[in-house]
C-alpha atoms as a PDB file:
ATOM      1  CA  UNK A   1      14.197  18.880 257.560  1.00  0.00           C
ATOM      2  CA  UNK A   2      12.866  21.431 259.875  1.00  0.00           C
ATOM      3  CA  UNK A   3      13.689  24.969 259.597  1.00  0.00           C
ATOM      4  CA  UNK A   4      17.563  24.689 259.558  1.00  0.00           C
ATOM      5  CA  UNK A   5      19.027  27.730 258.110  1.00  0.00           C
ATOM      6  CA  UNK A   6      22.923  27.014 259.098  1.00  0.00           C
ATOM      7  CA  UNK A   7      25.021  24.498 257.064  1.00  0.00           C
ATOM      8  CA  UNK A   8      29.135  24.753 256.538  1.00  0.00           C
ATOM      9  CA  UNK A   9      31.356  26.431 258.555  1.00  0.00           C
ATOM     10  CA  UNK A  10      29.737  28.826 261.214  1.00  0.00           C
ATOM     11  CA  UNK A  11      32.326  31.327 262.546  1.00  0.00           C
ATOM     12  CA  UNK A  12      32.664  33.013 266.115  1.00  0.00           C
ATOM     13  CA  UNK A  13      33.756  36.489 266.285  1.00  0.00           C
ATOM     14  CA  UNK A  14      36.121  37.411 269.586  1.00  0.00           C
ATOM     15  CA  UNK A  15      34.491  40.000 271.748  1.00  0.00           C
ATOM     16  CA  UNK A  16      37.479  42.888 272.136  1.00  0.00           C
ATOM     17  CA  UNK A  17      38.061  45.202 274.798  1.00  0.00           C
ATOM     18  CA  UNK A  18      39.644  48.438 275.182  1.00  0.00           C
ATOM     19  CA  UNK A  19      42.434  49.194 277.825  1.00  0.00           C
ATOM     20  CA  UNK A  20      39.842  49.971 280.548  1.00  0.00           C
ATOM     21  CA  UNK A  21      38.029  46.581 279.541  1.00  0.00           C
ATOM     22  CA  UNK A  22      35.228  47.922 277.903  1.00  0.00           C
ATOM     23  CA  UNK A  23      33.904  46.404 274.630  1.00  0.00           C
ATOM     24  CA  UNK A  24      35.060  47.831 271.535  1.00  0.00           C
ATOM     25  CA  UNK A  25      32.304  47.724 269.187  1.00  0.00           C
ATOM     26  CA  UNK A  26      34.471  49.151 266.382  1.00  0.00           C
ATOM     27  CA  UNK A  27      37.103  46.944 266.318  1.00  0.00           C
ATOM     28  CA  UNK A  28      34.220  44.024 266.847  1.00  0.00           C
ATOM     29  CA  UNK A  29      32.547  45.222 264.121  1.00  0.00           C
ATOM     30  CA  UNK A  30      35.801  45.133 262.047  1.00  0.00           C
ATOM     31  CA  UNK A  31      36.775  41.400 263.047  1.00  0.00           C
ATOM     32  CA  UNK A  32      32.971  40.486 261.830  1.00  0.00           C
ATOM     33  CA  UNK A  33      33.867  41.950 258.612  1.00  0.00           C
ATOM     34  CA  UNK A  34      36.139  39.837 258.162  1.00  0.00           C
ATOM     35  CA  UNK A  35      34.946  36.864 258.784  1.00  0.00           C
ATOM     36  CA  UNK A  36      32.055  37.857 256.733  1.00  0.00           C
ATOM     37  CA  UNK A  37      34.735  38.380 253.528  1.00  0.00           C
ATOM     38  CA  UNK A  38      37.219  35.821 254.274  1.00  0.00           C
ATOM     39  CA  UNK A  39      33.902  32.892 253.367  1.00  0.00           C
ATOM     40  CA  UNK A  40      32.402  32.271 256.841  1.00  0.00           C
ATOM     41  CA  UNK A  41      28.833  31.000 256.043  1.00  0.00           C
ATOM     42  CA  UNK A  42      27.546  32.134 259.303  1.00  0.00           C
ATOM     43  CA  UNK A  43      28.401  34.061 261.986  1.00  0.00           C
ATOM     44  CA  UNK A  44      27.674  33.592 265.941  1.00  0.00           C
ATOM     45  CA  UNK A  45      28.761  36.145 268.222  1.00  0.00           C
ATOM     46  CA  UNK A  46      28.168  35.804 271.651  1.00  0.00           C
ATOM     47  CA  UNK A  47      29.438  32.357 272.069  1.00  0.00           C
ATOM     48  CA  UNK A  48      32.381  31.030 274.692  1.00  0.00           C
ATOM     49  CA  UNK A  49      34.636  32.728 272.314  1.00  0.00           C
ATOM     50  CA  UNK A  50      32.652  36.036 272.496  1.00  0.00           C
ATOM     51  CA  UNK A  51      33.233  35.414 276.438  1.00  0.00           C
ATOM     52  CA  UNK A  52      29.324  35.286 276.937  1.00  0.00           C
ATOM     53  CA  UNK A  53      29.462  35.108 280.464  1.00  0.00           C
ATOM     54  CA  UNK A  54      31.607  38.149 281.297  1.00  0.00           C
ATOM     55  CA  UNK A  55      29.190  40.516 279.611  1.00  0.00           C
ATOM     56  CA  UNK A  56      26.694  42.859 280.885  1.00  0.00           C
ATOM     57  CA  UNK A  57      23.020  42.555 279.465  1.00  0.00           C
ATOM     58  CA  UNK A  58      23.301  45.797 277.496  1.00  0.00           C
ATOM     59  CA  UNK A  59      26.908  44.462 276.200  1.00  0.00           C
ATOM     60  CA  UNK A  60      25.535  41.678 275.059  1.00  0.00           C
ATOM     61  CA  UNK A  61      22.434  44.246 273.621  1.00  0.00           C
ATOM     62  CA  UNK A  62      25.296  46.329 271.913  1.00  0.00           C
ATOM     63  CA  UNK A  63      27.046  43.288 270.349  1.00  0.00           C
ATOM     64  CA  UNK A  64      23.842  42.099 268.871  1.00  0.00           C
ATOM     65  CA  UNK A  65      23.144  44.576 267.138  1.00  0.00           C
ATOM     66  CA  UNK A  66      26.506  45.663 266.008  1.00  0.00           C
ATOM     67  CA  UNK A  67      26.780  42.260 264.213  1.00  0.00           C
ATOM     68  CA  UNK A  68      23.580  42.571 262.714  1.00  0.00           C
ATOM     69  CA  UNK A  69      24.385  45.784 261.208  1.00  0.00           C
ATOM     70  CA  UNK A  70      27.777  44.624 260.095  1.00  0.00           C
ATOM     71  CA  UNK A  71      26.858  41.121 258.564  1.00  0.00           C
ATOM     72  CA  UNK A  72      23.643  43.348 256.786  1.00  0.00           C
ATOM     73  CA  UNK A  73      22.225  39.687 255.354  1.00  0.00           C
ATOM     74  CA  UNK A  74      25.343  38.785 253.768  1.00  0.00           C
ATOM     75  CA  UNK A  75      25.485  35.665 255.810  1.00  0.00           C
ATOM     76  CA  UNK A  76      22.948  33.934 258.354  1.00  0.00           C
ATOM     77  CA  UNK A  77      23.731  35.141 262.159  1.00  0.00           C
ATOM     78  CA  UNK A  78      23.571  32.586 265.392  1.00  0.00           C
ATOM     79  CA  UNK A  79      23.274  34.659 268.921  1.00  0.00           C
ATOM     80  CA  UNK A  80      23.968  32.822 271.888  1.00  0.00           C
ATOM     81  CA  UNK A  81      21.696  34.111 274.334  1.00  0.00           C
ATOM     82  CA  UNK A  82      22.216  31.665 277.566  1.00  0.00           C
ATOM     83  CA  UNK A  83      21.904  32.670 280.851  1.00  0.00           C
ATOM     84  CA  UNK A  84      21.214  30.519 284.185  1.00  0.00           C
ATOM     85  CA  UNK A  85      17.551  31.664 284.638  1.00  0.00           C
ATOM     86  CA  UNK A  86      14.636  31.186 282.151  1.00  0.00           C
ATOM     87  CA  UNK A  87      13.504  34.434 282.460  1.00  0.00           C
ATOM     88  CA  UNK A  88      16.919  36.416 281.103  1.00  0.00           C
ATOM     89  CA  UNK A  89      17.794  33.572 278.834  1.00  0.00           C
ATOM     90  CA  UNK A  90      13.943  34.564 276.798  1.00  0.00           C
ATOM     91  CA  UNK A  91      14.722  37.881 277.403  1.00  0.00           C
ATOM     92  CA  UNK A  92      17.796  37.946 275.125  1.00  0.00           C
ATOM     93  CA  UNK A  93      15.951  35.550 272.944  1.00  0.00           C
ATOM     94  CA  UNK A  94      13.467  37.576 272.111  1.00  0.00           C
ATOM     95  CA  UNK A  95      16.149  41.052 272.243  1.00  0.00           C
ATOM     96  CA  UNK A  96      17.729  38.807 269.290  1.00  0.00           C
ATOM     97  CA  UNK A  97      14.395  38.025 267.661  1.00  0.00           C
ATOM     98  CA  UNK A  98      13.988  41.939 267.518  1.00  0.00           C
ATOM     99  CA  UNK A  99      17.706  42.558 265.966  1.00  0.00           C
ATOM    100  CA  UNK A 100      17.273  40.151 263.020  1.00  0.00           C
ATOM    101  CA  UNK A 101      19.000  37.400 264.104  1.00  0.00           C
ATOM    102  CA  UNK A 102      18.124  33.948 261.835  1.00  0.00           C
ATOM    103  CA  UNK A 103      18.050  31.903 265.113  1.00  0.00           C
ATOM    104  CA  UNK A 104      19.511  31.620 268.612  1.00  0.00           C
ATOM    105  CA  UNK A 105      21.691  29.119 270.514  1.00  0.00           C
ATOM    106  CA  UNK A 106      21.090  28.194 273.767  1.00  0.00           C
ATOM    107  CA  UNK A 107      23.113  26.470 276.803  1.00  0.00           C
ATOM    108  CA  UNK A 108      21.905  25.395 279.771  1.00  0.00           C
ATOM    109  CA  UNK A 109      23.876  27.075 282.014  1.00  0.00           C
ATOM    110  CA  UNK A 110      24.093  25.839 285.701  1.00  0.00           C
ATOM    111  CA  UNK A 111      24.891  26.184 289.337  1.00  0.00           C
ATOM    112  CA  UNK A 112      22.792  23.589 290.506  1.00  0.00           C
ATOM    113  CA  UNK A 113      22.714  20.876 288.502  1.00  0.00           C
ATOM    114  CA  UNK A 114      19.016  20.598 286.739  1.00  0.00           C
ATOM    115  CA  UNK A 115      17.075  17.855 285.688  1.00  0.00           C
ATOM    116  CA  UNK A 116      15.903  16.782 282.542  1.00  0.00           C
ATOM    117  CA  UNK A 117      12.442  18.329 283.177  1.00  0.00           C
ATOM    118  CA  UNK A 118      14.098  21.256 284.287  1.00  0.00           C
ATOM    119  CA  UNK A 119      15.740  21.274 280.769  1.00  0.00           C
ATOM    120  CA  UNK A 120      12.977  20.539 278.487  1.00  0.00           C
ATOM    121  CA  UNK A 121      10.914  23.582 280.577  1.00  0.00           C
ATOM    122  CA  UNK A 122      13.235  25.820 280.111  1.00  0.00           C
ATOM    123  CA  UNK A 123      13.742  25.093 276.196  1.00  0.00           C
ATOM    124  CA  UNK A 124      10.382  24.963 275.671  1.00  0.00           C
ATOM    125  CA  UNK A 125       9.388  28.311 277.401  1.00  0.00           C
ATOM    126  CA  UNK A 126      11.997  30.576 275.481  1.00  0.00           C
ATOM    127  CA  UNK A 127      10.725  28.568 272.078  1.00  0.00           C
ATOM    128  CA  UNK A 128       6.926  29.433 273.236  1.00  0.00           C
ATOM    129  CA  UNK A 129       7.749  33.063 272.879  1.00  0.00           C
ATOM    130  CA  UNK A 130       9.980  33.475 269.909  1.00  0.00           C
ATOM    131  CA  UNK A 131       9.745  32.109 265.802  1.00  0.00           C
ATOM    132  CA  UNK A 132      13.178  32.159 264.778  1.00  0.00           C
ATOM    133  CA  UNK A 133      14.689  29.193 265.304  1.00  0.00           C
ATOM    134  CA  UNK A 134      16.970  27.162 268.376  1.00  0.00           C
ATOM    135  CA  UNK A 135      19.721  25.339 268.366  1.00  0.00           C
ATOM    136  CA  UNK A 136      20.181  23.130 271.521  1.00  0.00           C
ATOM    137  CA  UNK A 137      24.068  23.660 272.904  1.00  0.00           C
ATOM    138  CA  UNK A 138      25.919  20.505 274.746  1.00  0.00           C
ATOM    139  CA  UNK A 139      28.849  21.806 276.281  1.00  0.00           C
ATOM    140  CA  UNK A 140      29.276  20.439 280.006  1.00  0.00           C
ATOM    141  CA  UNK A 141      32.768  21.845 280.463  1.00  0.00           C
ATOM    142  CA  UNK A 142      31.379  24.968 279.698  1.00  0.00           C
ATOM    143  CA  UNK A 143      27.861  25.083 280.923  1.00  0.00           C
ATOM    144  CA  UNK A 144      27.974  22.347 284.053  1.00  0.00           C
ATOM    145  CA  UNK A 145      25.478  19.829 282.164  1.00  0.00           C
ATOM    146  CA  UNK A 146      25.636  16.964 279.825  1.00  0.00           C
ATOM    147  CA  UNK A 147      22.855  16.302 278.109  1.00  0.00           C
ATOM    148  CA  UNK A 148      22.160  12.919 277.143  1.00  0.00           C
ATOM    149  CA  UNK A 149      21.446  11.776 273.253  1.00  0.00           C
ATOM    150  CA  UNK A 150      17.871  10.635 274.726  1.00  0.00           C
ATOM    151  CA  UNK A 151      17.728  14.290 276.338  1.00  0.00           C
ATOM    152  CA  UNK A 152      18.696  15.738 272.821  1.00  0.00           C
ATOM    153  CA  UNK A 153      16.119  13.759 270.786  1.00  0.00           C
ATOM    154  CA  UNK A 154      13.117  15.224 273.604  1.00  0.00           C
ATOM    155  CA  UNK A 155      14.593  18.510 272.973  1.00  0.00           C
ATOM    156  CA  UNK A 156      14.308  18.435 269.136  1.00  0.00           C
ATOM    157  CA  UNK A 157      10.647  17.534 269.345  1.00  0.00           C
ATOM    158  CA  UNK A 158       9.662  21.294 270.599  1.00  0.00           C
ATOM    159  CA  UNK A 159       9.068  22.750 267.179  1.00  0.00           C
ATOM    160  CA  UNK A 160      11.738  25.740 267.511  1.00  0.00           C
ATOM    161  CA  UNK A 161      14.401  23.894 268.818  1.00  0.00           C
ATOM    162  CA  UNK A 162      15.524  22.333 264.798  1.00  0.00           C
ATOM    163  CA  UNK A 163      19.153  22.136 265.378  1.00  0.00           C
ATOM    164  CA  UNK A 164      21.700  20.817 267.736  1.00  0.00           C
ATOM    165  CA  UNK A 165      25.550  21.815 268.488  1.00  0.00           C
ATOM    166  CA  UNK A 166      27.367  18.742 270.347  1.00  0.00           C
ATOM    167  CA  UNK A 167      30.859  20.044 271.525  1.00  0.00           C
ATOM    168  CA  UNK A 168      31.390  17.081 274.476  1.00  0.00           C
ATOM    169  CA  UNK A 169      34.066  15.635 272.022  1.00  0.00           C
ATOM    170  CA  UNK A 170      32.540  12.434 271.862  1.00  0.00           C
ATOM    171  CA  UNK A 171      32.136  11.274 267.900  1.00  0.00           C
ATOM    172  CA  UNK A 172      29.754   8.682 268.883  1.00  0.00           C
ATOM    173  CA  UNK A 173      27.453  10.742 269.971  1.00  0.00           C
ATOM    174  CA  UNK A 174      26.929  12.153 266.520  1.00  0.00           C
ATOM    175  CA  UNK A 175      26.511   8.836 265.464  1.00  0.00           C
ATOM    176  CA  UNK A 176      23.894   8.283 267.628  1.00  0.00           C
ATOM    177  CA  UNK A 177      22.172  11.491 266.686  1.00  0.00           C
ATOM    178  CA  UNK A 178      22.249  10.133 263.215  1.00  0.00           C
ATOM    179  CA  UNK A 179      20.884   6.385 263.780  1.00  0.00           C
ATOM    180  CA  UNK A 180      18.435   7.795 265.966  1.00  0.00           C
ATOM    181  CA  UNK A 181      16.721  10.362 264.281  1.00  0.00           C
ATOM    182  CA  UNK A 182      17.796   9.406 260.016  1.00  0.00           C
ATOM    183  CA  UNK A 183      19.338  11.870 258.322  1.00  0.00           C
ATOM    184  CA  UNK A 184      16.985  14.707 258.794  1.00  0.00           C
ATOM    185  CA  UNK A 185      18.516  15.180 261.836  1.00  0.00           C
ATOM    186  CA  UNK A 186      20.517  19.098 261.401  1.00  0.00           C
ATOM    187  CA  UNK A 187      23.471  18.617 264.359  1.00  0.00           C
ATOM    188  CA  UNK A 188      26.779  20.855 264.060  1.00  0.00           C
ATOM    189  CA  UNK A 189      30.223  20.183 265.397  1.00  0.00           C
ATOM    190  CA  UNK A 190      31.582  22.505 268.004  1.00  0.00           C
ATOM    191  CA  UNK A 191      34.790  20.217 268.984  1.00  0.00           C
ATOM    192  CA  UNK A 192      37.337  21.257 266.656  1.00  0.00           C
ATOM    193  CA  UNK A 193      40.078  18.233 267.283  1.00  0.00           C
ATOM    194  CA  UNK A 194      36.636  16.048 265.702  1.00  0.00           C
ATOM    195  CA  UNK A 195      35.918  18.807 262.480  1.00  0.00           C
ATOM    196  CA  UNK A 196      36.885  15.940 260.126  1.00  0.00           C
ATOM    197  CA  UNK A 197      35.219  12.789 262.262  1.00  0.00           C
ATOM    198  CA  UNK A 198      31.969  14.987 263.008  1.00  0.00           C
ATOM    199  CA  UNK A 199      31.340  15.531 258.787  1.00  0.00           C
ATOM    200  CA  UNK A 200      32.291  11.770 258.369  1.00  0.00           C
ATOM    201  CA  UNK A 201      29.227  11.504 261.136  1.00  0.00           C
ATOM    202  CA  UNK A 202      27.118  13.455 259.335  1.00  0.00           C
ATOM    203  CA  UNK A 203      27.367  17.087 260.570  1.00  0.00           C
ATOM    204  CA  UNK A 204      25.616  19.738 258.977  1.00  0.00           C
ATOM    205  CA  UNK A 205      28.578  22.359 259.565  1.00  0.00           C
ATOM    206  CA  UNK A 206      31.189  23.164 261.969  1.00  0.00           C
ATOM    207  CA  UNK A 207      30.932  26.224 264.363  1.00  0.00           C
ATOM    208  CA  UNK A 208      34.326  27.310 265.346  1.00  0.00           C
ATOM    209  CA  UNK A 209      36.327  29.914 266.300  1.00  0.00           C
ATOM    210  CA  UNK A 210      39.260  28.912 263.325  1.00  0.00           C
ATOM    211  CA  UNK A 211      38.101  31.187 260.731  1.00  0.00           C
ATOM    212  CA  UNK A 212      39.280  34.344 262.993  1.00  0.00           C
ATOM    213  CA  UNK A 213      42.896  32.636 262.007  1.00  0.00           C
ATOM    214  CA  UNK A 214      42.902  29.405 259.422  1.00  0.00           C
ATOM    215  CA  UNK A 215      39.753  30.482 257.456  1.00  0.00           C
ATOM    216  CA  UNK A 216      40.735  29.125 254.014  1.00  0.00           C
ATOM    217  CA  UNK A 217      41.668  25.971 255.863  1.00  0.00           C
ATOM    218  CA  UNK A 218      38.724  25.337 257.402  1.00  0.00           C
ATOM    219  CA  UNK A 219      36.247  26.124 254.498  1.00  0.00           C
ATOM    220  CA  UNK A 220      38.784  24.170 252.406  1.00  0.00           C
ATOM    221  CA  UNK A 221      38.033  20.860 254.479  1.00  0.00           C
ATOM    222  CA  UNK A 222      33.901  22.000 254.418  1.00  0.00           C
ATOM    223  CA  UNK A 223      34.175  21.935 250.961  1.00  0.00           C
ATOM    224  CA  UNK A 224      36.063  18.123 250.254  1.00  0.00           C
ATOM    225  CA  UNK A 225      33.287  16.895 252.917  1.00  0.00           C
ATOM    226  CA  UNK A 226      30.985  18.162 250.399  1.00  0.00           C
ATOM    227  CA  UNK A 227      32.965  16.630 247.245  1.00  0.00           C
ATOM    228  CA  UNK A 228      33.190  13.388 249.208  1.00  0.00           C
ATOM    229  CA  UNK A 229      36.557  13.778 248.316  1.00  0.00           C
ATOM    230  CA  UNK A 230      37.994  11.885 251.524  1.00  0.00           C
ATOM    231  CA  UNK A 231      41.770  12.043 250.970  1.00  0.00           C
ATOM    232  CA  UNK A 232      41.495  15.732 250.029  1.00  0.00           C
ATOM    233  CA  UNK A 233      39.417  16.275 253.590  1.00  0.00           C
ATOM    234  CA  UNK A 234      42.414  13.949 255.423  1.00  0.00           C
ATOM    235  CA  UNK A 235      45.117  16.129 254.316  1.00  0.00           C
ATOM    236  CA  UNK A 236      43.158  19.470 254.997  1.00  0.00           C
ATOM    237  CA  UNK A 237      42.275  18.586 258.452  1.00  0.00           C
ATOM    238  CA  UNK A 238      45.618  16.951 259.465  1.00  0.00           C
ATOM    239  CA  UNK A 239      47.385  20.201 258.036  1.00  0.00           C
ATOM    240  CA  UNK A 240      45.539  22.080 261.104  1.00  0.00           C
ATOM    241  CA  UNK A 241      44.492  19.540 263.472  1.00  0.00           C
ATOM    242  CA  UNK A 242      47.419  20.876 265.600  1.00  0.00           C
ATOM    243  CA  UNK A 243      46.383  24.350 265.818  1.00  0.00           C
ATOM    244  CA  UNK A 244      42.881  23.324 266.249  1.00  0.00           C
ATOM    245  CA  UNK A 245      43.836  21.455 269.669  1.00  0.00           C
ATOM    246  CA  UNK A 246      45.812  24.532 270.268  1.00  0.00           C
ATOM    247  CA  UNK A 247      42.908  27.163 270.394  1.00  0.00           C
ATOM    248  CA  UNK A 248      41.018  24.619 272.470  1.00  0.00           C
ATOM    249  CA  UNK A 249      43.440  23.851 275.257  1.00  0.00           C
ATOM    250  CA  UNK A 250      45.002  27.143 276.078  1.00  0.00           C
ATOM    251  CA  UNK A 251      41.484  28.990 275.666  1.00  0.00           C
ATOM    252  CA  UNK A 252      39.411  30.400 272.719  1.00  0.00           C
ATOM    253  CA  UNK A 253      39.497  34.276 273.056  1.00  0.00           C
ATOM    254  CA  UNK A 254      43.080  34.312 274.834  1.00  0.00           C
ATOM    255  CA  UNK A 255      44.844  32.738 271.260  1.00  0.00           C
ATOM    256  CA  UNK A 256      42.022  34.127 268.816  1.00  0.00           C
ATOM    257  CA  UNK A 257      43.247  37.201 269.993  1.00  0.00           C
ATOM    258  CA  UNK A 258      47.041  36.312 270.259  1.00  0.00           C
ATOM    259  CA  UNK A 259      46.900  34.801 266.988  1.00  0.00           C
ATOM    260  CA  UNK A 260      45.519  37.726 265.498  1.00  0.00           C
ATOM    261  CA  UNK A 261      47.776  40.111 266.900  1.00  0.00           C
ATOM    262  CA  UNK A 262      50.536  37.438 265.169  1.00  0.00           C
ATOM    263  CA  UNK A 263      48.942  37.708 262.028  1.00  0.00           C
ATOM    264  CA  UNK A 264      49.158  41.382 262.374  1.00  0.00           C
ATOM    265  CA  UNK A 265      45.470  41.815 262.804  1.00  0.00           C
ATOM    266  CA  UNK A 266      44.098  44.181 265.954  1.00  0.00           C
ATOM    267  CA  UNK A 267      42.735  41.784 268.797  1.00  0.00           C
ATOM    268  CA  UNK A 268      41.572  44.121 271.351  1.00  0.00           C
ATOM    269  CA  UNK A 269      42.108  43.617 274.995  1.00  0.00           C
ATOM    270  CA  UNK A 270      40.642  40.874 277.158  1.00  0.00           C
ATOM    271  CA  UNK A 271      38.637  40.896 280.396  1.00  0.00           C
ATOM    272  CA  UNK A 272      39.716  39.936 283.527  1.00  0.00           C
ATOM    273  CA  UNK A 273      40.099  37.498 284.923  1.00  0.00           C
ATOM    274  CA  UNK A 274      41.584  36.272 281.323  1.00  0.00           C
ATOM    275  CA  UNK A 275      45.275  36.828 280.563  1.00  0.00           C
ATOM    276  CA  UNK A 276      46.985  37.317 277.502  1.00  0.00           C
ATOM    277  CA  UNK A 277      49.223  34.212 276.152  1.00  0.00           C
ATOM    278  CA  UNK A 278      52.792  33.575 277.662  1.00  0.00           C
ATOM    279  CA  UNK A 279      55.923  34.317 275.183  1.00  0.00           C
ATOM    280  CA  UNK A 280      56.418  30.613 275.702  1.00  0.00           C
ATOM    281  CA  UNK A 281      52.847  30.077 274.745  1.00  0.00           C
ATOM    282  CA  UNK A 282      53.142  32.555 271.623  1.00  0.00           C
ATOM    283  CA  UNK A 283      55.956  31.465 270.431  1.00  0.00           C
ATOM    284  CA  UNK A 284      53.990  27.656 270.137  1.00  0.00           C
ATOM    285  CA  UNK A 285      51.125  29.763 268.452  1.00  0.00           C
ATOM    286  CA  UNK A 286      53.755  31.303 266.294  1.00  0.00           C
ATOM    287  CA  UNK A 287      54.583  27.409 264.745  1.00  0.00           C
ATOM    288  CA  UNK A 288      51.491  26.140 264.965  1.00  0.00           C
ATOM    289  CA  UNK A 289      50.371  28.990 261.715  1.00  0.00           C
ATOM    290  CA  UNK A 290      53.477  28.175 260.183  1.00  0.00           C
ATOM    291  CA  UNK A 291      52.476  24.427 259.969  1.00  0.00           C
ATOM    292  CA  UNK A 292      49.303  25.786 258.633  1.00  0.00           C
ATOM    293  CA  UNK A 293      51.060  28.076 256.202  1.00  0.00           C
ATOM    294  CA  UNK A 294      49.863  30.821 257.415  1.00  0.00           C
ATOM    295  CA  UNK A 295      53.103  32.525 258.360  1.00  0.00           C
ATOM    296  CA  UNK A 296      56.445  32.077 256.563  1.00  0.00           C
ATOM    297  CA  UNK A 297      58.490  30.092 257.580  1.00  0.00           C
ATOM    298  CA  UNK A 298      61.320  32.706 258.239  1.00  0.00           C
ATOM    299  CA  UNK A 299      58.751  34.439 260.435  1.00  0.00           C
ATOM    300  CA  UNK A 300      60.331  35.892 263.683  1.00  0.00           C
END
């Protein structure tokens, strides 16, 4: 297997803002912490969760290296570092390279919608110029583009691009990878409803935004997977498979952060034009992490 350094459950950290909507790099530094001590085995901030998109360039500079400093080599660190042109997208590549990071993720973000040449250029430009390694990110509801299987397979034949992270909730596309390219093949599951499905496929780890709330859970089912200890797995996932819908539908960093506020965690502030959960909405929240055991049953 090429250089694959990722494997388990890979964990994205919120990015928190103050009441003016400025990041909070203390706080940010303290929810990395704990995702670092509650058994993350990575950590990737600047993701969707990390609202990528709604940060300046020296935000996402700041942010960086604030996990860097925090995680200290405790745990490999991921750092998404899309943009819509080539030319930013290296830039933060290569910002990352600088910071320590183990490897970089990488959407293809569009307004127009590119072609596959387009794709493979801009891929292989941004792996030209760096040697940590690149993990290809398919996430058309996020980034305006599906790529194709055949797409992924050109992709993993520049040498830095070793990993892939296939979030278009389609199972069968991981079985695809799989037949396609053997076992060798290092792809990671960023749907949560399909955690359980995408190990049963062959996933090499699951990156998720959980851990900021149902950590032991979802290392729990990472670690039957790795048992083969199938009804163990079943039961794990099916305990949270609710919440994990949840966090997906109503938004990543809007119930991250209402869930950790529930848990009685700091969550920060978010940026606008993102609004905090209803009461309707936190109440559901609320008996979601009571099904997962998180909270008491007697709770509020």
């Amino acid at each position: 297997m090429k250089n694959v350094p990722f494997e388990g459950v890979i964990a994205y950290p919120i990015t928190p803002f103050d009441e003016k909507e400025n990041v909070n790099i203390p706080l940010f530094k303290q929810l990395v912490e704990r995702l670092v001590v509650n058994g993350s085995q990575g950590i990737a901030p600047l993701g969707s969760t990390g609202v990528l998109p709604y940060l300046t360039d020296e935000e996402k500079e700041e942010l960086t290296e604030a996990t860097m400093q925090q995680v200290a080599g405790r745990v490999p660190v991921l750092v998404g570092v899309s943009n819509l042109t080539t030319e930013r997208t290296l830039y933060h590549a290569k910002f990352a390279e600088k910071a320590g990071a183990t490897a970089v993720m990488i959407l293809p973000m569009s307004y127009w919608k590119l072609t596959e040449e387009e794709i493979v250029k801009h891929y292989d430009t941004v792996a030209r110029h760096i040697s940590i390694p690149i993990m290809a990110y398919n996430n058309p509801a996020t980034g305006g583009i599906d790529m194709s299987p055949a797409l992924l397979k050109r992709l993993l034949e520049i040498p830095n691009v070793t990993m892939i992270k296939e979030s278009t909730g389609d199972v069968q596309r991981m079985h695809y990878l799989r037949k396609e390219l053997g076992e060798e093949v290092a792809f990671f599951n960023g749907s949560n409803p399909l955690a359980l499905a995408a190990f049963a496929a062959g996933a090499k780890g699951w990156c998720t935004a959980a851990p900021n709330l149902i950590p032991e859970l979802n290392l729990a089912l990472y670690e039957a997977i790795q048992k083969n200890d199938l009804a163990e797995a079943q039961k794990v996932f099916y305990k949270q498979v609710n919440l994990l819908k949840f966090i997906v539908q109503k938004g990543l960093p809007r119930t991250v952060k209402a869930g950790l506020n529930i848990l009685g965690e700091e969550g920060g502030q978010l940026r606008s034009p993102l609004q905090p959960l209803s009461e309707v909405e936190n109440q559901e929240l609320v008996s979601l992490l009571k099904e997962c055991d998180i909270l008491s049953p007697s709770f509020g």
